[in-house]
C-alpha atoms as a PDB file:
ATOM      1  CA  UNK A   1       0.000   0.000   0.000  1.00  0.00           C
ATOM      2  CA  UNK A   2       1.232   3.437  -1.278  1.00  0.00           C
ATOM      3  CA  UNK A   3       0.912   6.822   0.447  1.00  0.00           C
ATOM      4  CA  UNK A   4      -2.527   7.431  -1.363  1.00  0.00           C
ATOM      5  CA  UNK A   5      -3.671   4.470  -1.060  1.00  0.00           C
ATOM      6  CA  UNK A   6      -3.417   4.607   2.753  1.00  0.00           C
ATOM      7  CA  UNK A   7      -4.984   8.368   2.840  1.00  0.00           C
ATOM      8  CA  UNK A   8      -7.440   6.963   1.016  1.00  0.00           C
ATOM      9  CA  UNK A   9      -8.453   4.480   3.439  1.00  0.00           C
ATOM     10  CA  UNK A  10      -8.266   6.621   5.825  1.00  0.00           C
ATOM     11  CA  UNK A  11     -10.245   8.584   5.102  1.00  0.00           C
ATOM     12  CA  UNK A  12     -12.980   6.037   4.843  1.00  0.00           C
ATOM     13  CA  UNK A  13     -12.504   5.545   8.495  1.00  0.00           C
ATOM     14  CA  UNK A  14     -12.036   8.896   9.814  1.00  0.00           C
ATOM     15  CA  UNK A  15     -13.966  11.511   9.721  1.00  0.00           C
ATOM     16  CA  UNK A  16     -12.440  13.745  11.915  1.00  0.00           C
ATOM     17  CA  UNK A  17     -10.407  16.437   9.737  1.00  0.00           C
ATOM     18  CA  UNK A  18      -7.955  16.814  13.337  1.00  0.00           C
ATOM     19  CA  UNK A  19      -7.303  12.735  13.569  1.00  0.00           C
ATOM     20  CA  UNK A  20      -6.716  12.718   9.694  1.00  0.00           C
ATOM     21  CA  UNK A  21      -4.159  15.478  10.163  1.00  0.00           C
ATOM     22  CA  UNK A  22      -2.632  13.640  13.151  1.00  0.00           C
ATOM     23  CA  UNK A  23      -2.451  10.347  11.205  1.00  0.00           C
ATOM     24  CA  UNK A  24      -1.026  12.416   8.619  1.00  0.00           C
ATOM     25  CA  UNK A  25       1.405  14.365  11.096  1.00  0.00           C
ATOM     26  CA  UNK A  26       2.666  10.953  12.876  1.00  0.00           C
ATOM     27  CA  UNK A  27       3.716   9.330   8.994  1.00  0.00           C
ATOM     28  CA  UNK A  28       5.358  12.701   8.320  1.00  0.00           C
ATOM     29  CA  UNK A  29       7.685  11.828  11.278  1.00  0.00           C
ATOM     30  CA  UNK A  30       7.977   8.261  11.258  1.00  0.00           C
ATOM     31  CA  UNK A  31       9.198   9.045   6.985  1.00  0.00           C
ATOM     32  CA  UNK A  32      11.897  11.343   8.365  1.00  0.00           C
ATOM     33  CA  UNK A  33      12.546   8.911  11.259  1.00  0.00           C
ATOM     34  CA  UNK A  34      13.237   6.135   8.903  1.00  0.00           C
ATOM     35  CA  UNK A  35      15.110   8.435   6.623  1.00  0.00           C
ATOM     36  CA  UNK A  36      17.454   9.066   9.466  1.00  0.00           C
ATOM     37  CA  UNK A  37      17.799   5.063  10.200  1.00  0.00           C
ATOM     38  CA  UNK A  38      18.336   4.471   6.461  1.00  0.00           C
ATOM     39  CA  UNK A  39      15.228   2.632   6.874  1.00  0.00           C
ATOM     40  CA  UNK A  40      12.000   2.224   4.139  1.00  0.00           C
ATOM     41  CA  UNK A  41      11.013   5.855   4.111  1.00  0.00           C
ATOM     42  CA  UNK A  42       7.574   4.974   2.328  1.00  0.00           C
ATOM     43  CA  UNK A  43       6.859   1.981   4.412  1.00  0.00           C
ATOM     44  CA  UNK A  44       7.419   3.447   7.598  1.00  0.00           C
ATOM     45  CA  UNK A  45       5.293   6.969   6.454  1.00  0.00           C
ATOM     46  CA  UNK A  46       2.609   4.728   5.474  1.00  0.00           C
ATOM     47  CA  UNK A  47       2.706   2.830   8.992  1.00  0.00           C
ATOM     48  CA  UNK A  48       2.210   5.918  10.469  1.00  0.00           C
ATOM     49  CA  UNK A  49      -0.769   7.483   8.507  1.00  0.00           C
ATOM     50  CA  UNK A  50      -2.378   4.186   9.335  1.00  0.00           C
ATOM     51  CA  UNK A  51      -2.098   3.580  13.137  1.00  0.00           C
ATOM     52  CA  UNK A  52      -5.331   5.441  14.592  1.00  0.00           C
ATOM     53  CA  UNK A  53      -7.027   3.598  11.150  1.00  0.00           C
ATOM     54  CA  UNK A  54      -9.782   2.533  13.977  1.00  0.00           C
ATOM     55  CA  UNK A  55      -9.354   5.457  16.274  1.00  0.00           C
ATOM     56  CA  UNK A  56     -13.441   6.669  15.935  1.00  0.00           C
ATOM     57  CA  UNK A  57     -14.140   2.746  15.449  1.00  0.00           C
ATOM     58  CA  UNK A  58     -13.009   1.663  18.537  1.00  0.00           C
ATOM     59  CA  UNK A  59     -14.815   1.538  22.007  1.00  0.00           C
ATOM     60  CA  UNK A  60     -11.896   3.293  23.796  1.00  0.00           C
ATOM     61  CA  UNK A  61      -8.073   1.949  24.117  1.00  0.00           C
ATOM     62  CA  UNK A  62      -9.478  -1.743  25.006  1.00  0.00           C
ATOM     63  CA  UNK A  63      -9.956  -2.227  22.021  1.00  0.00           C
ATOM     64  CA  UNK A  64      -8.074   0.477  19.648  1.00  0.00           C
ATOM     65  CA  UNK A  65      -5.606  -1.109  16.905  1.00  0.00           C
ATOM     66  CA  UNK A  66      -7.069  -4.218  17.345  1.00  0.00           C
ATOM     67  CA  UNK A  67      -9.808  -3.312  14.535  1.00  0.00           C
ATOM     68  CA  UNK A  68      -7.499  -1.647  12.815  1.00  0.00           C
ATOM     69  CA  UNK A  69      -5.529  -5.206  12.461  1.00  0.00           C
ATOM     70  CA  UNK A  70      -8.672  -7.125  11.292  1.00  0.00           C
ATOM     71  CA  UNK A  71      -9.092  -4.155   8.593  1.00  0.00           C
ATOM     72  CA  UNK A  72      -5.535  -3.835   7.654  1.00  0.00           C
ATOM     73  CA  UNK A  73      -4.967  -7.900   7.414  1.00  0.00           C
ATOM     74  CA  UNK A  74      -3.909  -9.309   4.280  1.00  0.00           C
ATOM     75  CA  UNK A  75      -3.582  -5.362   2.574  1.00  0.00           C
ATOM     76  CA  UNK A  76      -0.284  -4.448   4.105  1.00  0.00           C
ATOM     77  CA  UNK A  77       2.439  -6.057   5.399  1.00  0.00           C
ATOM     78  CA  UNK A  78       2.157  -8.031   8.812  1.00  0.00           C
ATOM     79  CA  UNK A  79       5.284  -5.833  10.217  1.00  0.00           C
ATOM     80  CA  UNK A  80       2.984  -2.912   9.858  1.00  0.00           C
ATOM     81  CA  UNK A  81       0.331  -4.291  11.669  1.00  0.00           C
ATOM     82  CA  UNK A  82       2.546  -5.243  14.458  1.00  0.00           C
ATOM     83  CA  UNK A  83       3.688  -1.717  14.400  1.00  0.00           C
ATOM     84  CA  UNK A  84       0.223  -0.138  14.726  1.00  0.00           C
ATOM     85  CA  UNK A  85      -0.941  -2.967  17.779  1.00  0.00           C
ATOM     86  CA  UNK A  86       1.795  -1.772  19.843  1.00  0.00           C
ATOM     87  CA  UNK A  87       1.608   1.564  19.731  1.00  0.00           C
ATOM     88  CA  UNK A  88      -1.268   0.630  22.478  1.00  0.00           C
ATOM     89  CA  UNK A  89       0.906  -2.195  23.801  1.00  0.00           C
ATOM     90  CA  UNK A  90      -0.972  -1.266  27.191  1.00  0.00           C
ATOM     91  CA  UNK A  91      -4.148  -3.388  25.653  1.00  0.00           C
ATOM     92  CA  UNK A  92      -2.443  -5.685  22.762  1.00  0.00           C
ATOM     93  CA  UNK A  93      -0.007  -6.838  24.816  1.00  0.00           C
ATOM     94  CA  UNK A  94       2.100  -6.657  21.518  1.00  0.00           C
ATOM     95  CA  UNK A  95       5.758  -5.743  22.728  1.00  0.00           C
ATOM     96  CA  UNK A  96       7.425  -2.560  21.630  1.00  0.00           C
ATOM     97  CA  UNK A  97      10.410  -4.457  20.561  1.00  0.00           C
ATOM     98  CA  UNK A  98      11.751  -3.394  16.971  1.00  0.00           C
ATOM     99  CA  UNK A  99      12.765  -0.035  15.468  1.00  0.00           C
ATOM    100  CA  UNK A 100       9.586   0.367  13.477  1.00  0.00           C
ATOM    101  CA  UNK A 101       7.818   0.022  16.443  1.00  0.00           C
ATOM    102  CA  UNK A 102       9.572   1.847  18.655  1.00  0.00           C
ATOM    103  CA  UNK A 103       9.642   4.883  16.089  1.00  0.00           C
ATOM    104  CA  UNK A 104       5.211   4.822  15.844  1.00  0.00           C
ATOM    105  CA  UNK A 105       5.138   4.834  19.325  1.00  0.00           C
ATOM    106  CA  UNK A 106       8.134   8.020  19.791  1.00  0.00           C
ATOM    107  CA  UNK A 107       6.571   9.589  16.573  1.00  0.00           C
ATOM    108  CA  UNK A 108       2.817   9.550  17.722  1.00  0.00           C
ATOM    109  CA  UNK A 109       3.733  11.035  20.987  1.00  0.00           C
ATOM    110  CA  UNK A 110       6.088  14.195  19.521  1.00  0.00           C
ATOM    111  CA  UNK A 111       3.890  14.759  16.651  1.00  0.00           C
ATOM    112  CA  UNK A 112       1.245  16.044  19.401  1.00  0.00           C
ATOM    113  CA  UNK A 113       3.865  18.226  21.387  1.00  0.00           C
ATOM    114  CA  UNK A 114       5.203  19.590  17.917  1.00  0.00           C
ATOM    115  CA  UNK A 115       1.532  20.459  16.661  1.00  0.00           C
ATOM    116  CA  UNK A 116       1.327  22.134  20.266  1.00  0.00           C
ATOM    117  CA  UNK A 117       4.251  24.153  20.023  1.00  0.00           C
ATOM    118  CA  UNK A 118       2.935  25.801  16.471  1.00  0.00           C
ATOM    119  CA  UNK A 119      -0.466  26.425  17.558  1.00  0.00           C
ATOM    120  CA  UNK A 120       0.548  28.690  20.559  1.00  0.00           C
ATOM    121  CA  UNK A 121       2.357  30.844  18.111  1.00  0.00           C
ATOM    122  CA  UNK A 122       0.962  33.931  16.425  1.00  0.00           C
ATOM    123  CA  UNK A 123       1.032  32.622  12.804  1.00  0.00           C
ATOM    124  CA  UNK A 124       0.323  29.078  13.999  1.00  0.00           C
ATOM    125  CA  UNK A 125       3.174  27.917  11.408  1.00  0.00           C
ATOM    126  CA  UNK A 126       5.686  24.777  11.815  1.00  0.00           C
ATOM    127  CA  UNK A 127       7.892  26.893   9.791  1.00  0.00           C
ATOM    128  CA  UNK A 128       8.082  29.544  12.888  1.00  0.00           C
ATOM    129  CA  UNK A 129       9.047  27.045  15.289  1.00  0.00           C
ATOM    130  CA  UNK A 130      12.500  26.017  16.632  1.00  0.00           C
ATOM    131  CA  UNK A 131      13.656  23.037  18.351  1.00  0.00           C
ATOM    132  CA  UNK A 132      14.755  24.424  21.338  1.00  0.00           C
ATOM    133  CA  UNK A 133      11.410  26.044  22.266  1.00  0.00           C
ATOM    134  CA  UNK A 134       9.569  22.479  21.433  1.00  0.00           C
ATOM    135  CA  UNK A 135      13.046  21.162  23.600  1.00  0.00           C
ATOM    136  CA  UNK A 136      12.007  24.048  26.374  1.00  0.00           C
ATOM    137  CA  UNK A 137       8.156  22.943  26.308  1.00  0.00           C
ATOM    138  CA  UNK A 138       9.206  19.172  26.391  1.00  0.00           C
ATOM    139  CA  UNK A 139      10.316  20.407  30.061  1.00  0.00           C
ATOM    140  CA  UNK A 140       6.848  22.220  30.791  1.00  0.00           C
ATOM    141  CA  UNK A 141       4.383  19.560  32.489  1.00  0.00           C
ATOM    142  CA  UNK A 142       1.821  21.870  32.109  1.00  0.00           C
ATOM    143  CA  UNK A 143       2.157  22.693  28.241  1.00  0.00           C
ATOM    144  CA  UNK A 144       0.501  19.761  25.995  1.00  0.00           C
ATOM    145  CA  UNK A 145      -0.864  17.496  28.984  1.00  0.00           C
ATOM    146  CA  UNK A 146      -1.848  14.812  27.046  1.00  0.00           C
ATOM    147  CA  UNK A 147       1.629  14.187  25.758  1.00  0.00           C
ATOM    148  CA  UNK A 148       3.897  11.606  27.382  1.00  0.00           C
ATOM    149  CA  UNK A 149       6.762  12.663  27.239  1.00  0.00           C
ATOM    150  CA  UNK A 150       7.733   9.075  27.927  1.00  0.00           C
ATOM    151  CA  UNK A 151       7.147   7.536  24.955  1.00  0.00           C
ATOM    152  CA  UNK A 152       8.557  10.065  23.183  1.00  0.00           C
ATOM    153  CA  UNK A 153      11.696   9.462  24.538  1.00  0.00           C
ATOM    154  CA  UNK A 154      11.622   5.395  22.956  1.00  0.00           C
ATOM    155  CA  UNK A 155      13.376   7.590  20.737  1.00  0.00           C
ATOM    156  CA  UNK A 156      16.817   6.791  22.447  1.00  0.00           C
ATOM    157  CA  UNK A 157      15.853   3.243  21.833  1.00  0.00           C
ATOM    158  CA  UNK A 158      16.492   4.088  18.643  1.00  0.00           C
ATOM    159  CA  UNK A 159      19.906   5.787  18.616  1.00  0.00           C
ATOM    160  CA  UNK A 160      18.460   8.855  18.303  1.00  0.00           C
ATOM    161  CA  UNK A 161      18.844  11.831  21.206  1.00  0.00           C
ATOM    162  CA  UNK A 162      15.471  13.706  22.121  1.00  0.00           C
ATOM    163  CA  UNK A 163      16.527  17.277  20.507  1.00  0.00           C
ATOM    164  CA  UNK A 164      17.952  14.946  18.121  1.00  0.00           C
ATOM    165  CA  UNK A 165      14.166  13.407  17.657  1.00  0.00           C
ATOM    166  CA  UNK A 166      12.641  16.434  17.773  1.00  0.00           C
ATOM    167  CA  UNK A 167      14.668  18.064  15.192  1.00  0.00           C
ATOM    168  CA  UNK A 168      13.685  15.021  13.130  1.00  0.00           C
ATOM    169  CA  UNK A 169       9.732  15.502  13.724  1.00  0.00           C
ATOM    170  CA  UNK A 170       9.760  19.226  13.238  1.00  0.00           C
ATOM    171  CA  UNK A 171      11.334  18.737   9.662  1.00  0.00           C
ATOM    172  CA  UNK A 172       9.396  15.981   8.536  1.00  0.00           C
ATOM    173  CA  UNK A 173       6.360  17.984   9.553  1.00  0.00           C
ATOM    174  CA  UNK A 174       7.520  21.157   8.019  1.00  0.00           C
ATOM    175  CA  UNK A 175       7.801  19.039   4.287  1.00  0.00           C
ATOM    176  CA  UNK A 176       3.839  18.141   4.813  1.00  0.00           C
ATOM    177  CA  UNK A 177       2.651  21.878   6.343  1.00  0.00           C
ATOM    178  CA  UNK A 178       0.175  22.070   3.184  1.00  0.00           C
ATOM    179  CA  UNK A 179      -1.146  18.729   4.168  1.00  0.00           C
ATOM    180  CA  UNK A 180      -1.289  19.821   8.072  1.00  0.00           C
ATOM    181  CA  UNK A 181      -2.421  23.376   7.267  1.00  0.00           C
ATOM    182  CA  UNK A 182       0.338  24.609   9.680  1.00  0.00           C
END
């Protein structure tokens, strides 16, 4: 499954224009993640646009990825639905135990604090923000609540320092602004 294929589906799914852009936001860092890792840019964007696929579906976490998996069987590749049914490990039970996993999991987290960070500012623009003020509000308890801050730092598991992560997210988000409308 391509990149338009995926929005595609999506979009069947979701109707929600704010969970469409954070599907959307969460592939644009998990293609820049894997870009970094010398990883399968596409495959790893398209895991990402994917992993809330069930998100107005579900009944709550209980049960959220696990539809996603009985949609997404047999269309992608069973790495990818791994992926998306431990990013809510806490329910699945599926272990966060390889890099494309551990990148959905960092990535879904940051793209939330990143969004955060540009919608404080005046212009509301990715391209306005720097990495040390998303670095400085990583800090802030109070800014972004829902956040953890936790899983965005499964980032180290990775290799890859937080401002180094966060440099990562801000950039792949900044090359799909149109798409975000920040």
């Amino acid at each position: 499954m391509d990149r338009a294929e995926a929005l595609e589906l999506v979009r069947e799914h979701v109707s929600k224009e704010s969970n469409l852009k954070h599907m959307v936001a969460v592939g644009a860092v998990m293609r820049q993640t894997a870009k970094h890792l010398g990883g399968d840019e596409d495959h790893w964007e398209v895991t990402g646009i994917l992993h809330d696929l069930d998100f107005e579906e579900c009944h709550g976490m209980q049960d959220h990825a696990l539809i996603s998996r009985d949609m997404l069987q047999g269309k992608v590749p069973d790495d990818m639905v791994q992926a998306i049914l431990a990013h809510n490990h806490e329910a699945t039970g599926v272990p966060v135990d390889d890099p494309l996993k551990r990148g959905l999991v960092a990535a879904d987290a940051v793209s939330g604090l990143v969004i955060a960070c540009a919608l404080v500012l005046p212009a509301k623009r990715l391209a306005d923000v720097k990495v040390s003020s998303i670095a400085k509000k990583f800090g802030n308890k109070d800014f972004a609540r829902g956040v953890d801050r936790g899983r965005i730092m499964v980032c180290e598991q990775l290799g890859i320092s937080r401002d180094e992560f966060l440099s990562l997210a801000l950039e792949g988000m900044r090359l799909r602004s149109a798409d975000l409308g920040l």
